[in-house]
Protein backbone atom coordinates (compact mmCIF):
# COMPACT_ATOMS: atom_id res chain seq x y z
CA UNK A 1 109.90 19.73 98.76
CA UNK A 2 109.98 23.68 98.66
CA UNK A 3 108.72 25.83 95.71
CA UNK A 4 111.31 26.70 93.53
CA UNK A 5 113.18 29.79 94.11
CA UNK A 6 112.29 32.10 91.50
CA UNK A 7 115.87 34.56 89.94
CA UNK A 8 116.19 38.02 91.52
CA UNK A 9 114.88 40.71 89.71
CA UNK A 10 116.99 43.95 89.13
CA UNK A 11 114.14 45.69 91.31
CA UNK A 12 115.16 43.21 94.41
CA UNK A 13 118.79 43.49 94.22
CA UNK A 14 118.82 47.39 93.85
CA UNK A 15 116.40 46.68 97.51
CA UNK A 16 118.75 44.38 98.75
CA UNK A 17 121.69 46.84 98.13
CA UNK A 18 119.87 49.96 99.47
CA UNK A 19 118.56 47.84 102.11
CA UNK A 20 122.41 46.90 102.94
CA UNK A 21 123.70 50.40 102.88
CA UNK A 22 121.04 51.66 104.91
CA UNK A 23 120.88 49.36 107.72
CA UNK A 24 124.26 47.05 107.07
CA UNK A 25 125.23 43.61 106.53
CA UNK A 26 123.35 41.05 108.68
CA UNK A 27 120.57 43.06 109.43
CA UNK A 28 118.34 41.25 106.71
CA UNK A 29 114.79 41.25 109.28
CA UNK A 30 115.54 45.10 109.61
CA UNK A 31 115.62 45.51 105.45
CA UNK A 32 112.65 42.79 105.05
CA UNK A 33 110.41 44.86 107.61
CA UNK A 34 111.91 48.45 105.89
CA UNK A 35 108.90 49.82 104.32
CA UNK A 36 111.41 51.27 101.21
CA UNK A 37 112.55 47.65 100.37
CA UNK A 38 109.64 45.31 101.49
CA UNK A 39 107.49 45.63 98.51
CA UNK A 40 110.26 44.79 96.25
CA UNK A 41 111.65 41.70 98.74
CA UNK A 42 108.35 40.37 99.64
CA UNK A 43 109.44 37.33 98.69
CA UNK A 44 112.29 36.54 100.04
CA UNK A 45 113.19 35.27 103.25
CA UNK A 46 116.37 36.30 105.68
CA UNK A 47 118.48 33.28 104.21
CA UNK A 48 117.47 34.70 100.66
CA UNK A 49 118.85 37.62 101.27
CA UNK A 50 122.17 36.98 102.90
CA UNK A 51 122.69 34.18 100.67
CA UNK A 52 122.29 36.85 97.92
CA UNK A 53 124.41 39.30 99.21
CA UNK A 54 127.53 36.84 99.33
CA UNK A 55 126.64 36.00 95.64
CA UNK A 56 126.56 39.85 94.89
CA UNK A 57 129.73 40.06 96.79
CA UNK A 58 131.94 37.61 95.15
CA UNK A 59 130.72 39.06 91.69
CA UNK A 60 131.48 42.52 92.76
CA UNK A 61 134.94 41.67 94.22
CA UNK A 62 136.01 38.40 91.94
CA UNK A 63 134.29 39.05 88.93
CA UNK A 64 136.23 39.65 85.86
CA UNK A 65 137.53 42.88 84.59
CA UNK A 66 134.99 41.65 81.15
CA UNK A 67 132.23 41.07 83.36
CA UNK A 68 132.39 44.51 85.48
CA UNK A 69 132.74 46.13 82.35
CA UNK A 70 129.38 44.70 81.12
CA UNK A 71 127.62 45.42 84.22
CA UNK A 72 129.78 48.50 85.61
CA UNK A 73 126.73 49.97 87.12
CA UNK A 74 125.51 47.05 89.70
CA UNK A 75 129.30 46.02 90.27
CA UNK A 76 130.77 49.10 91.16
CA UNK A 77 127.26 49.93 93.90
CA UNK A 78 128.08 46.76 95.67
CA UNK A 79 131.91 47.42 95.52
CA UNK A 80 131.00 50.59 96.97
CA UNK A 81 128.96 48.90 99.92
CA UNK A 82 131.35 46.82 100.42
CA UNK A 83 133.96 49.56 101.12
CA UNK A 84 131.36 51.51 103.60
CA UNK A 85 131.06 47.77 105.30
CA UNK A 86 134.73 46.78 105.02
CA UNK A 87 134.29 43.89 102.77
CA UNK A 88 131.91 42.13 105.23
CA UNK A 89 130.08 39.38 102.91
CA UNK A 90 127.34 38.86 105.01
CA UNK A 91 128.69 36.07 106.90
CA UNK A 92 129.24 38.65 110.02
CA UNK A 93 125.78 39.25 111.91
CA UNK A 94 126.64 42.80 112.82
CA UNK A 95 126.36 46.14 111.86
CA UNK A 96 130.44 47.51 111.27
CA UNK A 97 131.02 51.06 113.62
CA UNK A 98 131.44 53.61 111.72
CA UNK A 99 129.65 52.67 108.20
CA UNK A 100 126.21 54.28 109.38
CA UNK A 101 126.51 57.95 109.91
CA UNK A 102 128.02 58.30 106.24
CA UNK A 103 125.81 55.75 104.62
CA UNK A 104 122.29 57.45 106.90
CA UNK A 105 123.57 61.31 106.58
CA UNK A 106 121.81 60.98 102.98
CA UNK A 107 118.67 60.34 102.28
CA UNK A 108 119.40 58.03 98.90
CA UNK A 109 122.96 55.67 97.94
CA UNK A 110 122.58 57.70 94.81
CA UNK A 111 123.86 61.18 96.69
CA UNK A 112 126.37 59.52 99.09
CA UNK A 113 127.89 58.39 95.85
CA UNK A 114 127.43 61.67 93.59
CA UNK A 115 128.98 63.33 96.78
CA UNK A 116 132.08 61.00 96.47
CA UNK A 117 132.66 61.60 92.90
CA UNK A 118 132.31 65.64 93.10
CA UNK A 119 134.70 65.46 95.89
CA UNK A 120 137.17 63.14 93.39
CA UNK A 121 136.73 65.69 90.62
CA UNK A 122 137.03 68.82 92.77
CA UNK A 123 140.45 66.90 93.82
CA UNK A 124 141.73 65.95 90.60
CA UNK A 125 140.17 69.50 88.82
CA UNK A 126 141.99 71.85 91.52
CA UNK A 127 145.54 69.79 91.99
CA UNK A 128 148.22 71.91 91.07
CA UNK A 129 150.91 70.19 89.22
CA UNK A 130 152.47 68.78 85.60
CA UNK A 131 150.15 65.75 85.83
CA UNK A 132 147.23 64.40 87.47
CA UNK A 133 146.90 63.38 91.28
CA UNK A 134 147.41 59.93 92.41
CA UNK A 135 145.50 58.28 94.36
CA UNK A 136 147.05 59.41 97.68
CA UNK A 137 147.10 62.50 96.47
CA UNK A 138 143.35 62.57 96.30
CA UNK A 139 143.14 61.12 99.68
CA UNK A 140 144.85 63.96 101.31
CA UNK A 141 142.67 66.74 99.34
CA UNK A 142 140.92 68.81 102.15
CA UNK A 143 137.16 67.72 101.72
CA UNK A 144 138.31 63.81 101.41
CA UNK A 145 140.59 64.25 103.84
CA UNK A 146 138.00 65.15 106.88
CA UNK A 147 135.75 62.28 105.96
CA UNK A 148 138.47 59.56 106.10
CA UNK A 149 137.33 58.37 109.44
CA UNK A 150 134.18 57.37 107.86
CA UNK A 151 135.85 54.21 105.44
CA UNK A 152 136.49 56.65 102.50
CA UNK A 153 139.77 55.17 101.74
CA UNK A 154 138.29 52.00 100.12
CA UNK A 155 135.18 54.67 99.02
CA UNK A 156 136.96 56.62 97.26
CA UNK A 157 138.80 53.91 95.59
CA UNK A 158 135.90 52.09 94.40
CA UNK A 159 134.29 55.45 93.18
CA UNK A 160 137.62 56.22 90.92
CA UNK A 161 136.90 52.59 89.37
CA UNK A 162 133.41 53.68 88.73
CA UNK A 163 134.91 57.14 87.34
CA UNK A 164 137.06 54.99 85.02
CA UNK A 165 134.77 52.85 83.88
CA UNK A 166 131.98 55.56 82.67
CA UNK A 167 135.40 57.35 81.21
CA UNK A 168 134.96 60.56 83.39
CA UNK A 169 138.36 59.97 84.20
CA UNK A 170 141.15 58.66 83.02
CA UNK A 171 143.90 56.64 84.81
CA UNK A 172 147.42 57.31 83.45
CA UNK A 173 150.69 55.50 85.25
CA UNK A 174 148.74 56.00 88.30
CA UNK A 175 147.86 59.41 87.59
CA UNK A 176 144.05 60.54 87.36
CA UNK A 177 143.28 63.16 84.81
CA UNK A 178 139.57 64.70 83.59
CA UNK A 179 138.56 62.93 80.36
CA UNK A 180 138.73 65.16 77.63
CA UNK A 181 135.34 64.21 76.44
CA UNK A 182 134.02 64.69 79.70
CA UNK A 183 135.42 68.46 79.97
CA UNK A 184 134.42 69.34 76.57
CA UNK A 185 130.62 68.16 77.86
CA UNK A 186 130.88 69.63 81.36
CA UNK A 187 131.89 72.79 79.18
CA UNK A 188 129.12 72.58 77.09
CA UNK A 189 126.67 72.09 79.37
CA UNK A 190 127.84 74.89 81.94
CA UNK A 191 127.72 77.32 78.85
CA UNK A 192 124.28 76.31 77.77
CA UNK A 193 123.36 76.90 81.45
CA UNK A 194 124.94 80.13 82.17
CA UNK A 195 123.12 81.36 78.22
CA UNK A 196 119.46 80.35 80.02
CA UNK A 197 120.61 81.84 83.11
CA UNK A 198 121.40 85.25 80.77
CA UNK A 199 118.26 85.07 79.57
CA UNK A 200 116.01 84.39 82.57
CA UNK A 201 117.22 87.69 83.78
CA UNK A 202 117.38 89.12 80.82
CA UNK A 203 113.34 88.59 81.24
CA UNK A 204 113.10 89.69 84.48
CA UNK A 205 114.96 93.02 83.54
CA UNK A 206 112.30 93.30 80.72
CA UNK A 207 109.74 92.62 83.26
CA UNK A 208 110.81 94.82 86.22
CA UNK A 209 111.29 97.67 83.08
CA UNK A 210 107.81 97.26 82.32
CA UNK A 211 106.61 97.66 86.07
CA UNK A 212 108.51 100.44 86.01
CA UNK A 213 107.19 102.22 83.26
CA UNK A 214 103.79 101.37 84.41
CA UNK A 215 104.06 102.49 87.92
CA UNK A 216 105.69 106.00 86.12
CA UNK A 217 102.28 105.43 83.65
CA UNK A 218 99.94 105.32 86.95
CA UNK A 219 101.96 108.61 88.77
CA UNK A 220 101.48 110.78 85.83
CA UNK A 221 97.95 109.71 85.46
CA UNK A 222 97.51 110.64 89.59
CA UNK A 223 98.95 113.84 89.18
CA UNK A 224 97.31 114.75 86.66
CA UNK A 225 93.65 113.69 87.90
CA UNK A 226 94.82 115.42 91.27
CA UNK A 227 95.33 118.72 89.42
CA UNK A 228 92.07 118.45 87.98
CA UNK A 229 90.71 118.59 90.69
CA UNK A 230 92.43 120.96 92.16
CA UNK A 231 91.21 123.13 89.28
CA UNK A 232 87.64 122.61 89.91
CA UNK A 233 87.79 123.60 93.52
């Protein structure tokens, strides 16, 4: 009889989901030999991992709206692989066409997904209209728009979940709007930054000032020294 199978660690699920987005569904030898992920799934074997990925799966896609609430963060990262993979629950050996140049054109899952939600907020920030977009309307919006070969339908949709969730948005009669605590905070911050920007060069004007002054400082003092001697001759 085998050892018992110890529980996954938070550490070798965020693996197996990098692992996943990087190289797909069903190519578990690819993520076990990956130098990024086999420190953290050492242990495991292929079977591990695939049967862990269906588990992740199901409580990603049939979990209740209580339980994604509770664990938004994990959740919404595998609904998001899912969308790149088209739902594929790792009982497909293959790699889907098309998932891998959006999923391997960044160099974490953290940026494709920031990406995804700037795009969602430059859609719903710039639409011009008495309420929000909907979702087809941020489908359509330019930058979205020219990725949607690349799965961002069902990307896109999982990210405005995600949105919802950490209240960044919020989802009106199928209208999207910017949360009002979110804007006031975005606000905030961009004023803070644009005061330390006004005061970096604030010190560089004090600094470049001072150069000045001493570079007008060291003429004088040349002059001066070169009429001296001038004198003497």
């Amino acid at each position: 009889m085998g050892a018992p199978k110890h529980k996954w660690t938070p550490e070798e699920e965020e693996a197996l989901m990098d692992g996943v987005l990087k190289h797909g569904v069903g190519k578990w030898r690819f993520i076990l030999a990956d130098p990024e992920y086999s420190s953290a799934l050492h242990s495991r074997s292929n079977v591990d991992l695939k049967d862990k990925w269906r588990n992740i799966s199901v409580a990603a896609t049939c979990g209740s709206r209580k339980k994604v609430k509770q664990d938004d963060d994990n959740n919404t990262k595998a609904l998001t692989i899912l969308a790149l993979t088209n739902g594929d629950d790792g009982g497909q050996q293959h790699f889907v066409p098309g998932s891998a140049p959006l999923a391997l054109s960044y160099d974490r899952p953290q940026d494709l997904f920031t990406s995804v939600d700037n795009m969602i907020l430059e859609a719903i920030n710039n639409f011009e209209g008495p309420l929000g977009p909907d979702r087809n309307s941020i489908l359509m919006y330019p930058q979205v728009e020219a990725n949607m070969q690349l799965n961002m339908e069902q990307l896109v949709t999982s990210r405005l979940e995600h949105l919802i969730n950490i209240e960044t948005i919020v989802k009106i009669e199928n209208r999207y709007s910017i949360s009002p605590g979110y804007a006031v905070a975005k606000a905030i911050a961009e004023a803070e930054f644009a005061m330390a920007e006004a005061e970096v060069a604030a010190r560089e004007a004090e600094n470049a000032e001072a150069k000045a002054e001493a570079a007008r400082i060291f003429a004088k003092a040349a002059k001066n020294a070169l009429n001296a001697y001038t004198a003497t001759r």
